[in-house]
Protein backbone atom coordinates (compact mmCIF):
# COMPACT_ATOMS: atom_id res chain seq x y z
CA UNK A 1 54.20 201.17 89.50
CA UNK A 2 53.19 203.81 86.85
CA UNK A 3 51.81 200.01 84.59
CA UNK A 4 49.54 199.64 88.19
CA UNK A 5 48.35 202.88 88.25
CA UNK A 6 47.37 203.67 84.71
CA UNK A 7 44.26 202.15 82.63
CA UNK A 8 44.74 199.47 79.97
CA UNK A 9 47.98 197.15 79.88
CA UNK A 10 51.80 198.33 79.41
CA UNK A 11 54.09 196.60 77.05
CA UNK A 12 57.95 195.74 77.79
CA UNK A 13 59.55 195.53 75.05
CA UNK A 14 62.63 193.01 75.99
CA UNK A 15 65.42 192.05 74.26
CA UNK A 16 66.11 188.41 75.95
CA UNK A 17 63.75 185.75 77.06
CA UNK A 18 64.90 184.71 79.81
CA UNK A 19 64.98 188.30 81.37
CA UNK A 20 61.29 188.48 80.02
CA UNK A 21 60.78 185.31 82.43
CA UNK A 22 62.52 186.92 85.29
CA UNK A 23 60.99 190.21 85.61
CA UNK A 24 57.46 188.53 84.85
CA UNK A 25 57.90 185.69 87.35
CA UNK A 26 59.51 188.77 90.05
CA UNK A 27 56.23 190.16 88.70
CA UNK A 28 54.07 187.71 89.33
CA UNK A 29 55.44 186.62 92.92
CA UNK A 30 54.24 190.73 93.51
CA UNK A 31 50.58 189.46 92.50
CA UNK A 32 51.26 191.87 89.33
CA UNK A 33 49.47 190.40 86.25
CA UNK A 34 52.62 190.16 84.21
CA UNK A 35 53.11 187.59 81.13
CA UNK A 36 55.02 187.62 78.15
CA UNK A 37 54.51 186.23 74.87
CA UNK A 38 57.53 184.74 73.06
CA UNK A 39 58.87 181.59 71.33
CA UNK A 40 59.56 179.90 74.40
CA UNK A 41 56.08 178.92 75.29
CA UNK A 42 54.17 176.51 73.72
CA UNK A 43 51.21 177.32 71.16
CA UNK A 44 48.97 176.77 74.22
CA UNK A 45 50.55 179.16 76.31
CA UNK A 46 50.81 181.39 73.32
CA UNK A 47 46.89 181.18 73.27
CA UNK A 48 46.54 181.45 77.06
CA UNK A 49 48.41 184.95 76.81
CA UNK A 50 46.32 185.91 74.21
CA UNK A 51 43.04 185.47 76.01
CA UNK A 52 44.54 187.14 78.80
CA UNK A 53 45.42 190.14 76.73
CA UNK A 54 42.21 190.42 75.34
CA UNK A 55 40.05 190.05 78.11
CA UNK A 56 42.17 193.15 79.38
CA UNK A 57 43.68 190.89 82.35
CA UNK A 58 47.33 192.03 82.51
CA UNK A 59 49.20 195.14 83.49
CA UNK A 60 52.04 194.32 82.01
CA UNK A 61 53.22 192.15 78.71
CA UNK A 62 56.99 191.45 77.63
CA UNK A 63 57.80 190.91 74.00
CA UNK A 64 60.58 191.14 71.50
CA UNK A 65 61.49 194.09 69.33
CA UNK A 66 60.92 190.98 66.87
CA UNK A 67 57.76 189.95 68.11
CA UNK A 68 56.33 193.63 67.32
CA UNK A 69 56.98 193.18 63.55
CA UNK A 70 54.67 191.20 63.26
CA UNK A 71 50.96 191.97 61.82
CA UNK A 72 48.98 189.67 64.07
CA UNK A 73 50.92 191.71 67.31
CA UNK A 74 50.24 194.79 66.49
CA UNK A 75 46.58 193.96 65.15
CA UNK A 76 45.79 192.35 69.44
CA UNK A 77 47.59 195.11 71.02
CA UNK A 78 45.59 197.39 68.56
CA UNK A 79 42.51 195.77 69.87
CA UNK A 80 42.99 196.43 73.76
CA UNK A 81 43.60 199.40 75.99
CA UNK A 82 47.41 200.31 76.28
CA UNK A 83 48.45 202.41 78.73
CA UNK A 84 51.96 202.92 76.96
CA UNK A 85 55.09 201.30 75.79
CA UNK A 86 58.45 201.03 77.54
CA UNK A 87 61.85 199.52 75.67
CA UNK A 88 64.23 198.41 77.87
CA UNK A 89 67.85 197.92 77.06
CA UNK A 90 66.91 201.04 73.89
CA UNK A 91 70.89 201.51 73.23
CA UNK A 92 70.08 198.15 71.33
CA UNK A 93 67.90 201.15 68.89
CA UNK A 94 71.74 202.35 67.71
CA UNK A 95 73.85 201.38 65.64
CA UNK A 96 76.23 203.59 68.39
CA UNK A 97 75.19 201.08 71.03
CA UNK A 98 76.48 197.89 71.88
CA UNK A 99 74.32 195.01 71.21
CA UNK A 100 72.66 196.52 68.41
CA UNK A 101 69.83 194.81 66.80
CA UNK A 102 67.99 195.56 63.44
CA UNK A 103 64.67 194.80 64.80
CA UNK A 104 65.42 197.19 67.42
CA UNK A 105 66.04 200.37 65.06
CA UNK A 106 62.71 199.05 63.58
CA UNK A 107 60.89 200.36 66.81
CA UNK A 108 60.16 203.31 65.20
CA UNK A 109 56.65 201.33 64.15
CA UNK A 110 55.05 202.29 67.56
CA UNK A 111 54.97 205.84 66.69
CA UNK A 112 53.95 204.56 63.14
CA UNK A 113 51.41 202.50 63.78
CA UNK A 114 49.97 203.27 67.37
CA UNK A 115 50.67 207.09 67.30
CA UNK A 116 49.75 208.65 70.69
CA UNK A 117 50.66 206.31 73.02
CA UNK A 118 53.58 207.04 75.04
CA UNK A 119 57.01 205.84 74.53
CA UNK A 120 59.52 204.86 77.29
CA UNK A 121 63.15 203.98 76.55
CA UNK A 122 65.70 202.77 79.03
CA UNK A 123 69.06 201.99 79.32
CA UNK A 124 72.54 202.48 81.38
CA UNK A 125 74.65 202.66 78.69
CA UNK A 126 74.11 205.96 76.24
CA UNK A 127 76.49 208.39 75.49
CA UNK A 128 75.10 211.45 74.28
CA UNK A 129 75.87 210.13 70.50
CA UNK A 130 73.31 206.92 71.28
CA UNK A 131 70.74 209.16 73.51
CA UNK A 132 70.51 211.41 70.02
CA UNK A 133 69.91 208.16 67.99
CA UNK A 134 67.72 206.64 70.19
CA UNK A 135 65.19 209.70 70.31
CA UNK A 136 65.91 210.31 66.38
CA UNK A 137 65.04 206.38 65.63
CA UNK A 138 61.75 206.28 68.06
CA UNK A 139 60.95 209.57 66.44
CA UNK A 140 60.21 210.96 70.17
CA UNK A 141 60.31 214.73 69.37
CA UNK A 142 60.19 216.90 72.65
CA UNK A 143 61.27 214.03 75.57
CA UNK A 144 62.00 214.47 78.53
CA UNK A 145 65.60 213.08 79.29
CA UNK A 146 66.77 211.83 82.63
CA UNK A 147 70.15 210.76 83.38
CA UNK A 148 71.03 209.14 87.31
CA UNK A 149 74.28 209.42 88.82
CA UNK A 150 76.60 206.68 87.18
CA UNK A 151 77.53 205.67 91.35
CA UNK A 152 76.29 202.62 91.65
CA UNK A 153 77.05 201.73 95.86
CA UNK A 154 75.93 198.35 95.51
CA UNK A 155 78.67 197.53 92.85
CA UNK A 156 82.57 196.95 93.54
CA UNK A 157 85.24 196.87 91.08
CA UNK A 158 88.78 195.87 92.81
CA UNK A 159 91.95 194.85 91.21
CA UNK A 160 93.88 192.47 92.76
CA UNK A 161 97.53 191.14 91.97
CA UNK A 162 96.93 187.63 90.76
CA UNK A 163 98.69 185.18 93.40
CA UNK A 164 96.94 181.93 95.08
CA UNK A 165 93.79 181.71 92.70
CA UNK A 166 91.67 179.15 94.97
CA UNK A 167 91.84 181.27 97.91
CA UNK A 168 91.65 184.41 96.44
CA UNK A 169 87.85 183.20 94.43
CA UNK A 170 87.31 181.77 97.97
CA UNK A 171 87.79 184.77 99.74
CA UNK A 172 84.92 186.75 97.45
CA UNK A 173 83.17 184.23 97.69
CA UNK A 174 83.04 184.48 101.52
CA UNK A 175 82.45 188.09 101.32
């Protein structure tokens, strides 16, 4: 909503492809003008996205920490309007976190190199070690943190004694 609502195009920056292609397609079936730009696609649809993003025709673009390395990405998205930048899965920034990734700690180039735009970073999983990290790597000095209740009602966890396997996957299953 806030990518809808502001001027110029927000940038996702995603660490898998084929959640890029999920949230853009969920995107898309909205009538959002969502895309991404990664190795998946083609040279062709490389260059469609392009021309997209510089006639100023999407809201929203996904892309790779490693994508935003490069010179020729941050030359377009120098040339168009952004209205700001969100990282998704950011405990990838630490070396704290999970699934870290080097090209993630590198994000620290958006501040660098496209100074006052704003910076989002999400995740579930920071502990107050990672959160610290994360804003220390992004170099976002005075952000606003917000942390949601870790209840989650539409997940279950259940432990069951292992007996009849079949009709115990069944049973979930059915449920």
């Amino acid at each position: 909503l806030p990518a809808l609502l502001r001027e110029g195009m927000a940038v996702v920056i995603s660490p898998l492809i084929s959640l890029m292609k999920d949230q853009v397609d969920s995107l898309r079936d909205m009538g959002i003008s969502a895309a991404y730009l990664n190795s998946s696609l083609s040279s062709v649809e490389q260059r469609a996205v392009i021309e997209l993003i510089k006639k100023g025709e999407l809201k929203l673009l996904y892309i790779s920490p490693e994508r935003l390395q490069t010179e020729d990405t941050i030359d377009l998205l120098k040339s168009v309007q952004l209205s700001f930048f969100v990282i998704d899965e950011a405990h990838c920034i630490s070396h704290w976190g999970h699934d870290f990734r080097m090209d993630y700690r590198n994000l620290k180039i958006i501040k660098e190199r496209f100074g006052s735009i704003k910076v989002h970073a999400f995740t579930a999983t920071a502990t107050k070690v990672v959160q610290k990290d994360i804003l220390e790597q992004l170099m976002l000095d005075d952000s606003a943190i917000h942390i949601a209740d870790v209840d989650r009602p539409n997940l279950i966890y259940r432990m069951a004694p292992r007996s009849t396997i079949i009709a115990q996957v069944t049973d979930i299953l059915e449920k």
